[in-house]
N, C-alpha and C. Protein backbone atom coordinates (compact mmCIF):
# COMPACT_ATOMS: atom_id res chain seq x y z
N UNK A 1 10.94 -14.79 155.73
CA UNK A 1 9.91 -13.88 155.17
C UNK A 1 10.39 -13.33 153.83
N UNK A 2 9.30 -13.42 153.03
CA UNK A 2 9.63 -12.77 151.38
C UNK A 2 9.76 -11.64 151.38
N UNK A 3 10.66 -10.91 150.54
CA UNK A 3 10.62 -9.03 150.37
C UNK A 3 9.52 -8.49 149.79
N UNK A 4 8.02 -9.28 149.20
CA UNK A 4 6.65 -8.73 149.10
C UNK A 4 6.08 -8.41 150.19
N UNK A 5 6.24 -9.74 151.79
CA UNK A 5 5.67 -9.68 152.77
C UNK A 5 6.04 -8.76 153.70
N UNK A 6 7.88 -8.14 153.51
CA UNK A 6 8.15 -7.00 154.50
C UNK A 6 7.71 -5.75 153.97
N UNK A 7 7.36 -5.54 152.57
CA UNK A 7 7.07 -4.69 151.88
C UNK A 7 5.85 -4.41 152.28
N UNK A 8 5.00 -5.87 152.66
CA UNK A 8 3.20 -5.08 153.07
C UNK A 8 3.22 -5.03 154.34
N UNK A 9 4.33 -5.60 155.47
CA UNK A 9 4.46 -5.23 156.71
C UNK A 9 4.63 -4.35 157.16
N UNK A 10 5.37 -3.20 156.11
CA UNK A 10 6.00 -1.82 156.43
C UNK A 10 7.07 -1.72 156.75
N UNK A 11 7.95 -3.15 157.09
CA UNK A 11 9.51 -3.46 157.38
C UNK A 11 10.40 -2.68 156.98
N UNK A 12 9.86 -2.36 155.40
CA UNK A 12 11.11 -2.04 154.19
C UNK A 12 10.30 -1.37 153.13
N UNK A 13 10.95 -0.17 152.64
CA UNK A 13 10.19 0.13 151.77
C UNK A 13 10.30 -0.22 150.29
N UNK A 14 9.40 -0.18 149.15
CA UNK A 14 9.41 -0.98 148.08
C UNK A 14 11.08 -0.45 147.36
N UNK A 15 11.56 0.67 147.86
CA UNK A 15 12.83 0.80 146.96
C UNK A 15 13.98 -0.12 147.50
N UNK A 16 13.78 -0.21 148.99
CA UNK A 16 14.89 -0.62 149.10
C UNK A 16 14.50 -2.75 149.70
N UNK A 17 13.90 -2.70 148.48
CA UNK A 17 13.76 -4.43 147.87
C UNK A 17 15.19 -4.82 147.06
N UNK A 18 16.03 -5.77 147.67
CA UNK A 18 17.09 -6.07 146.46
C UNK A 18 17.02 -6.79 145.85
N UNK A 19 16.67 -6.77 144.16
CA UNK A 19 16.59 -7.98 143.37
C UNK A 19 17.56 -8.80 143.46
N UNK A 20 17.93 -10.59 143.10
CA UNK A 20 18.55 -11.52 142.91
C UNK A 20 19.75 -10.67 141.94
N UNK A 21 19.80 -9.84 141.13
CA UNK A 21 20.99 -9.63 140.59
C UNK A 21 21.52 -8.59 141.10
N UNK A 22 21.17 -7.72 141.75
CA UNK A 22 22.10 -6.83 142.78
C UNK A 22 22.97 -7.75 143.67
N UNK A 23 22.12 -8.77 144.12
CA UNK A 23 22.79 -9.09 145.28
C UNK A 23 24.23 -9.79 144.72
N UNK A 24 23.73 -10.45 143.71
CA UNK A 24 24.87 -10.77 142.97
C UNK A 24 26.38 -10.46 142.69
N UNK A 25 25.70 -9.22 141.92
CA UNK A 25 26.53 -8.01 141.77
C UNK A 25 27.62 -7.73 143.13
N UNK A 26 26.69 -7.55 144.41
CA UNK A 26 27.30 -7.01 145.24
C UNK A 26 28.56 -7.66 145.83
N UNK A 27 27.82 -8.93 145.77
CA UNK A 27 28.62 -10.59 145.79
C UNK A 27 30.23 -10.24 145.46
N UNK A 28 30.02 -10.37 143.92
CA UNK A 28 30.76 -10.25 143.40
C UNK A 28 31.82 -9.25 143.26
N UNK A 29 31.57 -7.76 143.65
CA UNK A 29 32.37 -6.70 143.89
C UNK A 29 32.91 -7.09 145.44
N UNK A 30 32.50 -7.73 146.43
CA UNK A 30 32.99 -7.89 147.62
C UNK A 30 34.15 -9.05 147.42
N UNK A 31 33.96 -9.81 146.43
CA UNK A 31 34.96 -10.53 146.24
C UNK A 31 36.40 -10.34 145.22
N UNK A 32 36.26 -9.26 144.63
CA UNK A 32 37.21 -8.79 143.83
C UNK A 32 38.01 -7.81 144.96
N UNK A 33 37.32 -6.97 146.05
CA UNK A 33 37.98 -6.40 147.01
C UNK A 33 38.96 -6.90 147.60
């Protein structure tokens, strides 16, 4: 399921959508740890 479709499901709310470069980001700080 897409983060538009949990967004109109009520799953998740629109803030806490993570764009492709957060996740990145996060990626990447977990791997410097």
């Amino acid at each position: 399921m897409t983060a538009p479709a949990q967004v109109e499901k009520g799953l998740i709310r629109q803030e806490e959508v993570i764009l492709p470069e957060e996740l990145v980001i996060k990626k990447d700080n977990k791997g410097r740890n």
